[in-house]
N, C-alpha and C. Protein backbone atom coordinates (compact mmCIF):
# COMPACT_ATOMS: atom_id res chain seq x y z
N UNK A 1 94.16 65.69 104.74
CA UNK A 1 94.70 64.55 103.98
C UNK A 1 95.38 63.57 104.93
N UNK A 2 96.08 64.38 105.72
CA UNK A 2 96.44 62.88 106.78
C UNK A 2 95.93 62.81 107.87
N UNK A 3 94.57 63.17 107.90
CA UNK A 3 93.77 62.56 108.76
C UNK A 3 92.60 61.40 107.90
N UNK A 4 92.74 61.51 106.36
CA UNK A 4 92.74 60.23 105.79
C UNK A 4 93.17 59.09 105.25
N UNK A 5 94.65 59.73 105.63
CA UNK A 5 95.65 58.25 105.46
C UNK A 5 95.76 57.44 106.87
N UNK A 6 95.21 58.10 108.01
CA UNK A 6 95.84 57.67 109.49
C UNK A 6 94.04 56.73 109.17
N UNK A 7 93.12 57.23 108.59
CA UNK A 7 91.33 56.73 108.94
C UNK A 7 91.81 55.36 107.65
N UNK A 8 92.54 55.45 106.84
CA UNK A 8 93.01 54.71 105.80
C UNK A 8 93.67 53.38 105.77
N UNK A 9 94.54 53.68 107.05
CA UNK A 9 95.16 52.51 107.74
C UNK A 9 94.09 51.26 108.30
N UNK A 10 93.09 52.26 109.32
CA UNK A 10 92.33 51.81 110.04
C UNK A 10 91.49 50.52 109.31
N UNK A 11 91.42 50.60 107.73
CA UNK A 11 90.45 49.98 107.39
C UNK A 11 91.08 48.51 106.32
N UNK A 12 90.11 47.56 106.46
CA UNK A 12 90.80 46.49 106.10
C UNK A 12 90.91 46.29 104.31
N UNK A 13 91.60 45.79 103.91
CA UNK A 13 91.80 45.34 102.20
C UNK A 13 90.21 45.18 101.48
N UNK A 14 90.20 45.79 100.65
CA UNK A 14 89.21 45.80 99.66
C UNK A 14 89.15 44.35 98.63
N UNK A 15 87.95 43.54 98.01
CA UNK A 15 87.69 42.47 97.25
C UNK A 15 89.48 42.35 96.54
N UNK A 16 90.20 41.36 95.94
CA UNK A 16 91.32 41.10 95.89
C UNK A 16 91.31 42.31 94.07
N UNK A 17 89.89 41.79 93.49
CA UNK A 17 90.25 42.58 92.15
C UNK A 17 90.42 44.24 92.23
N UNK A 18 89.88 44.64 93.12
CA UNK A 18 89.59 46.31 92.87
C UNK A 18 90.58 46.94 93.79
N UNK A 19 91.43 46.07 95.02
CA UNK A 19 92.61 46.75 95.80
C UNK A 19 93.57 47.35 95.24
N UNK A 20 94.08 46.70 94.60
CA UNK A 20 95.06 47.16 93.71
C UNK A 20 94.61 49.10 93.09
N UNK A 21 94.03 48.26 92.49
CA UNK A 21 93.34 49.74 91.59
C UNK A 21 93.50 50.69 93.03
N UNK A 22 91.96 50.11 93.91
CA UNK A 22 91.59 51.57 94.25
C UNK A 22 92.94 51.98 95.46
N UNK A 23 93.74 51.20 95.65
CA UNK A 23 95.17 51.65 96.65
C UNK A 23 96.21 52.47 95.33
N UNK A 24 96.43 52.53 93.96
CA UNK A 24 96.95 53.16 93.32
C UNK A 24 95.94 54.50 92.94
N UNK A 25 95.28 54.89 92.65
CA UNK A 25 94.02 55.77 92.79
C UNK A 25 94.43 57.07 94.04
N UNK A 26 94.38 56.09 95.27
CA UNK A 26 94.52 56.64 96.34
C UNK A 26 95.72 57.70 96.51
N UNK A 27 96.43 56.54 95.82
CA UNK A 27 98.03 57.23 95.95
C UNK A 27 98.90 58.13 95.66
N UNK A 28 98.03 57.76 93.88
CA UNK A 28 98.16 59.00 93.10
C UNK A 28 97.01 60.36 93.78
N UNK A 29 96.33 60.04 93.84
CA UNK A 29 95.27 61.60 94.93
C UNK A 29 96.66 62.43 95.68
N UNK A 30 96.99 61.50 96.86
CA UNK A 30 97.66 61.72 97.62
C UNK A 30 99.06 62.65 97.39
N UNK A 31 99.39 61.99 96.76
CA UNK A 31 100.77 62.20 95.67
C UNK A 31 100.51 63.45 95.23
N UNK A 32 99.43 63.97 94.23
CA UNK A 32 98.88 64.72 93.72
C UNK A 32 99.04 66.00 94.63
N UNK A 33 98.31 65.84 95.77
CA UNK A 33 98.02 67.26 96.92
C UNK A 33 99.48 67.42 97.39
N UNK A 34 100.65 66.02 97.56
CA UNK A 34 101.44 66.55 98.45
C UNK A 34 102.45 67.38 97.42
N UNK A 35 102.64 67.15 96.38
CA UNK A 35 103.60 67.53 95.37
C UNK A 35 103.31 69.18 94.98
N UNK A 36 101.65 69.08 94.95
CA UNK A 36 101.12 70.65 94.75
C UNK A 36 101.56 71.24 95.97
N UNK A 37 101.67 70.63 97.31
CA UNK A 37 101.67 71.50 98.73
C UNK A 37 103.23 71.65 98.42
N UNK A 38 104.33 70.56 97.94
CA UNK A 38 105.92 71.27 97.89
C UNK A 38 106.02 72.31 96.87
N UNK A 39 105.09 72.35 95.81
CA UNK A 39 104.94 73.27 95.04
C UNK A 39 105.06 74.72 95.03
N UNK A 40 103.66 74.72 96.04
CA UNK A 40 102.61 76.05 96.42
C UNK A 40 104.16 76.52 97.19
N UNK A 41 104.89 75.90 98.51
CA UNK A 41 105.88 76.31 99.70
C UNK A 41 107.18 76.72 98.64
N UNK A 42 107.48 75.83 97.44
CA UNK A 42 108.99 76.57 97.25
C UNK A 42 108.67 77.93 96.43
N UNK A 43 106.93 78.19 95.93
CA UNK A 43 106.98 79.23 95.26
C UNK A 43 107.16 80.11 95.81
N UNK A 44 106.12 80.36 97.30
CA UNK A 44 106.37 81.29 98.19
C UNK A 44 107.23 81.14 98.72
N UNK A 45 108.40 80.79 98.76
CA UNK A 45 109.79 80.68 99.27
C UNK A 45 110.69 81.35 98.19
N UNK A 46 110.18 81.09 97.32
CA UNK A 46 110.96 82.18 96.03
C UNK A 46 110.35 83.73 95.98
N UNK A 47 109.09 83.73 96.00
CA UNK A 47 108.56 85.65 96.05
C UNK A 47 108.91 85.70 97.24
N UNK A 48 109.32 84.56 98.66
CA UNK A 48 110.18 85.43 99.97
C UNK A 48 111.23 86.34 99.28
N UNK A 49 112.08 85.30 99.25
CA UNK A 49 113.11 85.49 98.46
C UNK A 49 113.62 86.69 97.68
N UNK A 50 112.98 86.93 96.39
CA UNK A 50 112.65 87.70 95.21
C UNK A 50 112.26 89.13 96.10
N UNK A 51 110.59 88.99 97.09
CA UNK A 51 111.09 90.01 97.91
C UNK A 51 111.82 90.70 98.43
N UNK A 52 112.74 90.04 99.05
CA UNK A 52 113.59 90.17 100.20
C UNK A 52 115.00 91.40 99.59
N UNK A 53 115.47 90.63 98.33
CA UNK A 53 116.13 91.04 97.48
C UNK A 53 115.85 92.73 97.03
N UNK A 54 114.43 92.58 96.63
CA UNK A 54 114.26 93.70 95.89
C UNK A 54 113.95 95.13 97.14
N UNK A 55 113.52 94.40 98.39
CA UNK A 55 113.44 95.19 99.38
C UNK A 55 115.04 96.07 100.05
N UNK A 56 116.05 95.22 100.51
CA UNK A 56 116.96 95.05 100.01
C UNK A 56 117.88 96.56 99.12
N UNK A 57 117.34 95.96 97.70
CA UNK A 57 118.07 96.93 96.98
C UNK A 57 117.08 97.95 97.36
N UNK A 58 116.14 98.55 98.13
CA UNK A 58 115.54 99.76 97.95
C UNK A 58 116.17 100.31 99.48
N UNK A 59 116.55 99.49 100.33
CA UNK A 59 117.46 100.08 101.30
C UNK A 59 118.74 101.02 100.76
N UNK A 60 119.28 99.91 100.36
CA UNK A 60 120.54 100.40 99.87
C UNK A 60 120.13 102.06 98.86
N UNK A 61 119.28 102.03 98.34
CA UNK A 61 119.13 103.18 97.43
C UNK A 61 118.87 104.48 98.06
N UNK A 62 117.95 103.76 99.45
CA UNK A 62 117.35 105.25 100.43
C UNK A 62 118.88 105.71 101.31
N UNK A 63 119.67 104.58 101.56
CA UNK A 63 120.96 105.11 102.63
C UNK A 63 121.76 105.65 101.35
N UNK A 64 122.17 105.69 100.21
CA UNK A 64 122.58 106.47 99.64
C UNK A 64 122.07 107.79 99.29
N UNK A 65 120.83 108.14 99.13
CA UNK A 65 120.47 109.48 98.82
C UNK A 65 120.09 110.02 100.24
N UNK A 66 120.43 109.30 100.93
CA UNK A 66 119.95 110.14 102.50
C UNK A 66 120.59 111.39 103.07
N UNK A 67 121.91 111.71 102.51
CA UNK A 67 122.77 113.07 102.61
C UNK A 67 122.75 113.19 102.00
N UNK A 68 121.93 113.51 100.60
CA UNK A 68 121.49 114.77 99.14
C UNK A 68 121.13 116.05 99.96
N UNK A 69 122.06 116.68 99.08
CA UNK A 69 121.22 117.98 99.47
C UNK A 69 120.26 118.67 98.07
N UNK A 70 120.28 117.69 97.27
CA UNK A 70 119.51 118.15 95.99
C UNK A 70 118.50 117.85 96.57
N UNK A 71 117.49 118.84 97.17
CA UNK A 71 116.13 118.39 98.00
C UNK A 71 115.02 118.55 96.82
N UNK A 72 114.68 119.01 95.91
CA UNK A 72 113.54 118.48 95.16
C UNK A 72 113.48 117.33 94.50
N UNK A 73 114.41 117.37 94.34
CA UNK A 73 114.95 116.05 92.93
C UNK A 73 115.38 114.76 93.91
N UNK A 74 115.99 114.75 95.14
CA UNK A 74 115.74 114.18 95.99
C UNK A 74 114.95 113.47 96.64
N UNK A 75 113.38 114.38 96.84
CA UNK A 75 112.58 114.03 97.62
C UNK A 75 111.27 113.19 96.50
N UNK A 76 111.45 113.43 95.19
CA UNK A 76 110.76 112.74 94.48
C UNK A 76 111.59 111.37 94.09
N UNK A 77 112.48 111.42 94.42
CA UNK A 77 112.99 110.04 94.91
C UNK A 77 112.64 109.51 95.51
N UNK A 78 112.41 109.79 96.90
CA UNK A 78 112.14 109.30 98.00
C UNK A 78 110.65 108.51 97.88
N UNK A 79 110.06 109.89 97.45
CA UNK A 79 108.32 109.27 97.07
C UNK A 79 108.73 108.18 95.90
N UNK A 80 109.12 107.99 95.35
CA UNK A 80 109.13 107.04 93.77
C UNK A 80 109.63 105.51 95.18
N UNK A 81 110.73 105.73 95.96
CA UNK A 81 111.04 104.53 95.99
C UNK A 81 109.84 103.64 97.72
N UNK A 82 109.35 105.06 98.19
CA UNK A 82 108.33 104.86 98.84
C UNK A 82 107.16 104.30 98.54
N UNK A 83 106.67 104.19 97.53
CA UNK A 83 105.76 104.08 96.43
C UNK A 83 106.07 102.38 96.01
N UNK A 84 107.15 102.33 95.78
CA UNK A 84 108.11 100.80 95.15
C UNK A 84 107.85 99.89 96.48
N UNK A 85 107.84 100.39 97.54
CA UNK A 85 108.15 99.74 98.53
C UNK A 85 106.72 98.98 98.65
N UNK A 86 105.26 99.78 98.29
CA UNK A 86 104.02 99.21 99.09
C UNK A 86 104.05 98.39 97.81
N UNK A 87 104.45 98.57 96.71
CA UNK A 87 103.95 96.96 96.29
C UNK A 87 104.79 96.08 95.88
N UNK A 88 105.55 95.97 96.87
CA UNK A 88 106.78 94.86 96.78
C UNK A 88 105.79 93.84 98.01
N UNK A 89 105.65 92.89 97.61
CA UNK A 89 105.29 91.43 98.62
C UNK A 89 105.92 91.34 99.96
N UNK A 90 105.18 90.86 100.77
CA UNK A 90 105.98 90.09 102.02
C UNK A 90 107.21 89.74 102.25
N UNK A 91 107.77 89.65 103.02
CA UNK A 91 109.19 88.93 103.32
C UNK A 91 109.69 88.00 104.53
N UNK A 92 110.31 87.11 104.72
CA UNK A 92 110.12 86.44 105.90
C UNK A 92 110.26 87.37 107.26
N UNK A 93 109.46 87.10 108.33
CA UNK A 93 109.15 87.71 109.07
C UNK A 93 110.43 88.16 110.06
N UNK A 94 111.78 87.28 110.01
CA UNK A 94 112.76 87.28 110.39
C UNK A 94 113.38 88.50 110.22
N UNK A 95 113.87 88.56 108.21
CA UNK A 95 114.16 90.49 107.98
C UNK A 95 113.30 91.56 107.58
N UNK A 96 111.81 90.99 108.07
CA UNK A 96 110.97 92.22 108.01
C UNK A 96 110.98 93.77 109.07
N UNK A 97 111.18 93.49 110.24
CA UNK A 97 111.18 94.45 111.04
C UNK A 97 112.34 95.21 110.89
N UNK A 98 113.46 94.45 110.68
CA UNK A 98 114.86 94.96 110.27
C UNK A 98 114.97 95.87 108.95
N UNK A 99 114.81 95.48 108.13
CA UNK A 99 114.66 96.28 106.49
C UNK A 99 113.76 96.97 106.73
N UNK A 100 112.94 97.51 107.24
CA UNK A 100 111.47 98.64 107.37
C UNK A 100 112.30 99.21 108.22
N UNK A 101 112.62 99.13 109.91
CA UNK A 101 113.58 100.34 110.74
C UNK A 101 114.63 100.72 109.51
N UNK A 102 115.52 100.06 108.63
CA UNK A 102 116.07 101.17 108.19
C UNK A 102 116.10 101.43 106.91
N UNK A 103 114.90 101.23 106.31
CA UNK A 103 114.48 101.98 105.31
C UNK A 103 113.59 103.22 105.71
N UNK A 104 113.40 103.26 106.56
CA UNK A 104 112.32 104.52 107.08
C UNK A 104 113.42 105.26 107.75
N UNK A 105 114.32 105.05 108.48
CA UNK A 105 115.55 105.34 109.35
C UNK A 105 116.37 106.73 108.12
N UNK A 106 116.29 105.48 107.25
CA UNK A 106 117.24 106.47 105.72
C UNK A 106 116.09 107.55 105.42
N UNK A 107 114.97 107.32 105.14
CA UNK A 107 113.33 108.25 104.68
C UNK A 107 113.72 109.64 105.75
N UNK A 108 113.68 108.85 106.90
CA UNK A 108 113.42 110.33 108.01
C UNK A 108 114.22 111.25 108.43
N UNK A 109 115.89 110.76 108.16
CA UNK A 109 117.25 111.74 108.13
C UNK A 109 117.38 112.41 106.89
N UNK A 110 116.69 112.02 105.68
CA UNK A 110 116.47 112.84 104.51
C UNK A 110 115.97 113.89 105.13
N UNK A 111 114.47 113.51 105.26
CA UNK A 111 113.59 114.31 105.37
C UNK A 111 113.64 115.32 106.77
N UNK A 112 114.43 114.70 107.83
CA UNK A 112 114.41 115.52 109.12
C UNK A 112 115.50 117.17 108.39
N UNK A 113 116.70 116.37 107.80
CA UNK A 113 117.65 117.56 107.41
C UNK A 113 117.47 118.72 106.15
N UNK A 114 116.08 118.22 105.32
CA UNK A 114 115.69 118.64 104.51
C UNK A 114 114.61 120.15 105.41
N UNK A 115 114.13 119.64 105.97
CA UNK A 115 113.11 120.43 107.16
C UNK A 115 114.46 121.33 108.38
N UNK A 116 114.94 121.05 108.11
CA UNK A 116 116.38 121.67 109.09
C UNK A 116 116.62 122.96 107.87
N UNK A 117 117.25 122.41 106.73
CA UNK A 117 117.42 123.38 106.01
C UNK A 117 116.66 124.24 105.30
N UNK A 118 115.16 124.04 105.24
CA UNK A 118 114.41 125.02 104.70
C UNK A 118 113.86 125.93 106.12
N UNK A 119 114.36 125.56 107.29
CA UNK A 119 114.26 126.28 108.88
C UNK A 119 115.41 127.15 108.54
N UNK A 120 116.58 126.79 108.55
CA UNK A 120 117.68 127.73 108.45
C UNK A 120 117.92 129.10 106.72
N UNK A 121 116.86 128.23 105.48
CA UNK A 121 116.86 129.60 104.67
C UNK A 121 115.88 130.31 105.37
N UNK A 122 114.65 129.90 105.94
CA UNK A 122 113.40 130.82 106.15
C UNK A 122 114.49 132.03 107.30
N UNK A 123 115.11 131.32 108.38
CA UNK A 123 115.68 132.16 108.86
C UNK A 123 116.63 133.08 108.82
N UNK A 124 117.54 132.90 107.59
CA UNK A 124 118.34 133.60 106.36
C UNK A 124 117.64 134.77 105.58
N UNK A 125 116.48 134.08 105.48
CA UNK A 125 115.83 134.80 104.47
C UNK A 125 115.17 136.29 105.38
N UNK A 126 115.09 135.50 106.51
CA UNK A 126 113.85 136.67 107.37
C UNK A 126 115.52 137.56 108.30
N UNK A 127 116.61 137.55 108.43
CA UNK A 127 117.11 137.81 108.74
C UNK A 127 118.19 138.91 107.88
N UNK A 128 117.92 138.39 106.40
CA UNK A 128 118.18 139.50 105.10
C UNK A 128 117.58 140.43 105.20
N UNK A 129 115.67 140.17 105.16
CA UNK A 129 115.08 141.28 105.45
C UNK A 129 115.16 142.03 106.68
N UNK A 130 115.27 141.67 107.78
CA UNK A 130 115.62 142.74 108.79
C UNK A 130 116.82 143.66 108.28
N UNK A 131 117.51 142.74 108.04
CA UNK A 131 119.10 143.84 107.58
C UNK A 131 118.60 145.12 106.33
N UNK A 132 118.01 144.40 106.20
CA UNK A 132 117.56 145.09 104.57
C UNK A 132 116.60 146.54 105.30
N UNK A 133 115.67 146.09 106.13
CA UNK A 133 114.66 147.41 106.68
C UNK A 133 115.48 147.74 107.24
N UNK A 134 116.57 147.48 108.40
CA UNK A 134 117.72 148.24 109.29
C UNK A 134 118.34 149.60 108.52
N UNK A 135 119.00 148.91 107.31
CA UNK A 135 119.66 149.29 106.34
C UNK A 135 118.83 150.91 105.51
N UNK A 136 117.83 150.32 105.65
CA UNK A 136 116.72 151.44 105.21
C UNK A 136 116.28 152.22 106.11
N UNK A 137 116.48 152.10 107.10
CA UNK A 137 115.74 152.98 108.35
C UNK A 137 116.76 153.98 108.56
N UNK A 138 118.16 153.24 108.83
CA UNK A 138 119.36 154.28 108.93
C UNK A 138 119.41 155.28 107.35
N UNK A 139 119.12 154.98 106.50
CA UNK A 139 119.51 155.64 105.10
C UNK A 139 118.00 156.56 105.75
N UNK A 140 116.68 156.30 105.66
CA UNK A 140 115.81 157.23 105.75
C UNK A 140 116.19 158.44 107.13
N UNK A 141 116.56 157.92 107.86
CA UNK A 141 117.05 158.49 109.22
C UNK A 141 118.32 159.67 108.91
N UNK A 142 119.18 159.06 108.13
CA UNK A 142 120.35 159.38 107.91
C UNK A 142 119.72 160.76 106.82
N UNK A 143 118.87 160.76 105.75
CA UNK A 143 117.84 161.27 105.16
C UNK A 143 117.56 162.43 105.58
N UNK A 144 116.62 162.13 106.89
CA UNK A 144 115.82 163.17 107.58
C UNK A 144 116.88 164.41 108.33
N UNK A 145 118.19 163.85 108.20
CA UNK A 145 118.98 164.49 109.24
C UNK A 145 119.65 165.62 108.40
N UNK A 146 119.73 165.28 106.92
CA UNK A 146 120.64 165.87 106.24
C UNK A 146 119.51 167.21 105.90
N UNK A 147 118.17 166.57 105.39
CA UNK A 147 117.07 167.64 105.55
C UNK A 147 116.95 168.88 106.40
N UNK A 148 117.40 168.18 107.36
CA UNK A 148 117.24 169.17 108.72
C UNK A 148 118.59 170.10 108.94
N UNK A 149 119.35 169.83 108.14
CA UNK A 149 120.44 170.30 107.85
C UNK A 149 120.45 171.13 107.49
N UNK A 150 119.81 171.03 106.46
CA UNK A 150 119.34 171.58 104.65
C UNK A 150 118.45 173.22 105.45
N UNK A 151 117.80 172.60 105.78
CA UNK A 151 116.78 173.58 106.34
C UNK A 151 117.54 174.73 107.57
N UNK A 152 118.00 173.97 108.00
CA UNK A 152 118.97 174.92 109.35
C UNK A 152 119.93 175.77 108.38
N UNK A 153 120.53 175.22 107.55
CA UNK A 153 121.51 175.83 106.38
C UNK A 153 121.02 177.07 105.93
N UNK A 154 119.76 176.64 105.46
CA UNK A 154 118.35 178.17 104.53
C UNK A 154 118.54 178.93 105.56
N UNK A 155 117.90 178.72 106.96
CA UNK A 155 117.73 179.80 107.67
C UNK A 155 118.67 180.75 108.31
N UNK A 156 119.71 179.90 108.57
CA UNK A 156 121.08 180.66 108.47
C UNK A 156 121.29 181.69 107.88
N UNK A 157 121.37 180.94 106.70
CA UNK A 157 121.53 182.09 105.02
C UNK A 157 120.30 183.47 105.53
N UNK A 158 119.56 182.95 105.57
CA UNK A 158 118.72 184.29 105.56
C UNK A 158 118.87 184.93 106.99
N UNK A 159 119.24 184.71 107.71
CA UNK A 159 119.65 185.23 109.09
C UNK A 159 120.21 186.33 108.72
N UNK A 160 121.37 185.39 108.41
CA UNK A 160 122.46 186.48 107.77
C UNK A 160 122.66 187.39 107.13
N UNK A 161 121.85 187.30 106.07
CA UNK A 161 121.28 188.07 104.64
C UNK A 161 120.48 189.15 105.68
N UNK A 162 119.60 188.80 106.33
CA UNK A 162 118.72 189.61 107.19
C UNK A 162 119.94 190.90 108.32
N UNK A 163 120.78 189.92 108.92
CA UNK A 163 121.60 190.94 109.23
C UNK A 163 122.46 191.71 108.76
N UNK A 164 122.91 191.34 107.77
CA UNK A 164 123.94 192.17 106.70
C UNK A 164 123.26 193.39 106.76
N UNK A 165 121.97 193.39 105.96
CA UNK A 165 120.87 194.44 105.54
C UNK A 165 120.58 195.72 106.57
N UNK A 166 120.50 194.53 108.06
CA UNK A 166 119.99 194.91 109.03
C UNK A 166 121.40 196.54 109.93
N UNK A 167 122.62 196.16 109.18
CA UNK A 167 123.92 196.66 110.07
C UNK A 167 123.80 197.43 109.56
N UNK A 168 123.53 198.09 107.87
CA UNK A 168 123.42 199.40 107.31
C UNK A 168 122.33 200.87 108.06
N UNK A 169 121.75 200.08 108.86
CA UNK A 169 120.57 200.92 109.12
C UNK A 169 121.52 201.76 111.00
N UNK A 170 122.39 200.89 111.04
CA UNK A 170 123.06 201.30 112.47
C UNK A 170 124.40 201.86 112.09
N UNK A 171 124.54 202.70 110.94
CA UNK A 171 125.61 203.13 110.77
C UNK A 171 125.83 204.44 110.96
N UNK A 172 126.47 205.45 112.24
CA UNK A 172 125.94 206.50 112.30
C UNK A 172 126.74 206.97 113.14
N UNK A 173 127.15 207.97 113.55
CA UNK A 173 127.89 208.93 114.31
C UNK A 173 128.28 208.27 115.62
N UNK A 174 127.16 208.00 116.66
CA UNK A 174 126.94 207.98 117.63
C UNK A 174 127.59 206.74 118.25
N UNK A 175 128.28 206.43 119.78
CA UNK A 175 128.77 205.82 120.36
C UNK A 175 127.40 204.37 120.45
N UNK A 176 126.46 204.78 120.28
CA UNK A 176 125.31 203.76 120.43
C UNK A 176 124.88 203.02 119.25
N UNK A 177 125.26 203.54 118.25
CA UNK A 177 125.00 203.09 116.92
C UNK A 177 126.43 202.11 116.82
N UNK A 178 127.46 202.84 117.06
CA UNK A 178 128.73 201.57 117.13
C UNK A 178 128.41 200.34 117.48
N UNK A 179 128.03 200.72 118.75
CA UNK A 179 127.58 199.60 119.70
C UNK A 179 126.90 198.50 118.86
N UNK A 180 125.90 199.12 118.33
CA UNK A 180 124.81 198.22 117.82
C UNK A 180 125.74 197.30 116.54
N UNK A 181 126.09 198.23 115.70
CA UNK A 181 127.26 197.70 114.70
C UNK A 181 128.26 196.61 115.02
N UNK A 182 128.43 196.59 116.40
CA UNK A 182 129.62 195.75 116.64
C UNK A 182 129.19 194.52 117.34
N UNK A 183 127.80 194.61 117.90
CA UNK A 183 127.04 193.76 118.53
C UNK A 183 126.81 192.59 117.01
N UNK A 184 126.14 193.44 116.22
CA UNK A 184 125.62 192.98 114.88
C UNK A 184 126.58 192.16 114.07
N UNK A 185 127.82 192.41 114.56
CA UNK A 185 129.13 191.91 113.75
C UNK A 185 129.34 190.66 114.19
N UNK A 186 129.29 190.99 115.74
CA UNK A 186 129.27 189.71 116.24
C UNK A 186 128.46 188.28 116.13
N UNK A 187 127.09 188.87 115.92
CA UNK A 187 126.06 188.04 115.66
C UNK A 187 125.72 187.35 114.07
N UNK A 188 126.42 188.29 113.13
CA UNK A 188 127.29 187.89 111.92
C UNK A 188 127.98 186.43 111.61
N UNK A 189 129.16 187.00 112.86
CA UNK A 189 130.11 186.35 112.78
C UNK A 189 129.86 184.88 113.24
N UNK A 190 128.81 184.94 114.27
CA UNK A 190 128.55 183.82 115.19
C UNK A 190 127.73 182.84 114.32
N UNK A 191 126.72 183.34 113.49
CA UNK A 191 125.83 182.72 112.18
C UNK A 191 126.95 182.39 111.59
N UNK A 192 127.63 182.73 110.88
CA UNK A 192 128.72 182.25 109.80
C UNK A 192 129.44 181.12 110.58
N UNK A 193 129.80 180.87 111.77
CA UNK A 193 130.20 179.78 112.39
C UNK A 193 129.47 178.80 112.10
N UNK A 194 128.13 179.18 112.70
CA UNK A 194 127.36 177.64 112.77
C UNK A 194 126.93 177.59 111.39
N UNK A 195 126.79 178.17 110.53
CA UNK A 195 126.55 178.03 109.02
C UNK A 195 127.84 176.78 108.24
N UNK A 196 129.13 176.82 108.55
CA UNK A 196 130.53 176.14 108.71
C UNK A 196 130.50 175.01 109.54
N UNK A 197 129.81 174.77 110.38
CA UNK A 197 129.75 173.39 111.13
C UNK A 197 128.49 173.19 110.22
N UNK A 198 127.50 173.47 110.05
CA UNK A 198 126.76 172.77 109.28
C UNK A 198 126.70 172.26 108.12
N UNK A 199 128.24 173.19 106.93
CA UNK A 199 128.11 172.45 106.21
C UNK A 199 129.42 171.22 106.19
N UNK A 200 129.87 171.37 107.44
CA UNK A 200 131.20 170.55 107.69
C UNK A 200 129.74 168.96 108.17
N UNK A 201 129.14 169.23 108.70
CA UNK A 201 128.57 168.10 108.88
C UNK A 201 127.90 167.23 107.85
């Protein structure tokens, strides 16, 4: 258009009846495109604008929920206002780079500490269960020992039982039969000890 008002100049007055006309014609054309071109610029100067705003309030919304620790209910936040963000319009190019670093800035300290803390239950969790099999190994252990107890206890008993039985058969006159009797007493006596630590244990 104003490379046909500058070719416009160039050219001389039209018959005296039709100048008029066709220089108001012209003008209004002219008039016409430039009024639509201030038009078309303050609209997109308003959806800047209107953008800018609504971008804006979605900052402000991500730096507030960015230390939630309500992480499900949280993080579908995050997606809802992530989501808001791709179809919000352009913005002047001035606070575009600025409002994106920290709207993503707020997105990724959510999300970095959210990933921190499901690291520290997994490791809670896997660290219960060790305690938990520990816990069980000593009780089965602890188990096996009392068994073995149990069993050393029986044989005792019947040791004993076996020698009781066994001292009647060495009861008898003789200096050798004493012997044996008193040997036997001893070996009695010595079972009945460890029979007493075993059940002291």
């Amino acid at each position: 258009v104003q490379a046909i008002q500058q070719e416009w100049r160039t050219i001389g007055f039209a018959p005296k009846k039709y100048n008029q006309t066709v220089y108001e014609e012209y003008r209004q054309l002219c008039e016409a495109f430039f009024k639509a071109k201030t038009a078309y610029y303050k609209s997109m100067r308003d959806e800047l604008a209107d953008n800018l705003k609504q971008k804006r309030a979605l900052v402000e919304k991500a730096q507030e929920l960015k230390d939630s620790t309500e992480w499900n209910e949280t993080t579908e936040k995050f997606v809802e206002l992530q989501q808001q963000w791709k179809t919000i319009g352009p913005v002047a190019r001035k606070y575009s780079d600025d409002l994106w670093k920290q709207f993503t800035a707020a997105c990724d300290a959510f999300f970095e500490a959210k990933r921190a803390a499901n690291r520290e239950a997994r490791e809670a969790s896997a660290n219960r269960r060790a305690e938990a099999k520990e816990r069980w190994t000593r009780k089965v252990d602890q188990m096996t020992d009392r068994q073995k107890l149990v069993k050393m206890y029986e044989n005792l008993l019947q040791e004993i039982k076996t020698a009781e039985n066994n001292i009647l058969f060495f009861t008898g006159k003789s200096k050798t039969a004493n012997k044996l009797v008193e040997d036997m007493q001893k070996k009695i006596d010595s079972l009945k000890a460890q029979l007493e630590e075993i059940v002291n244990k």
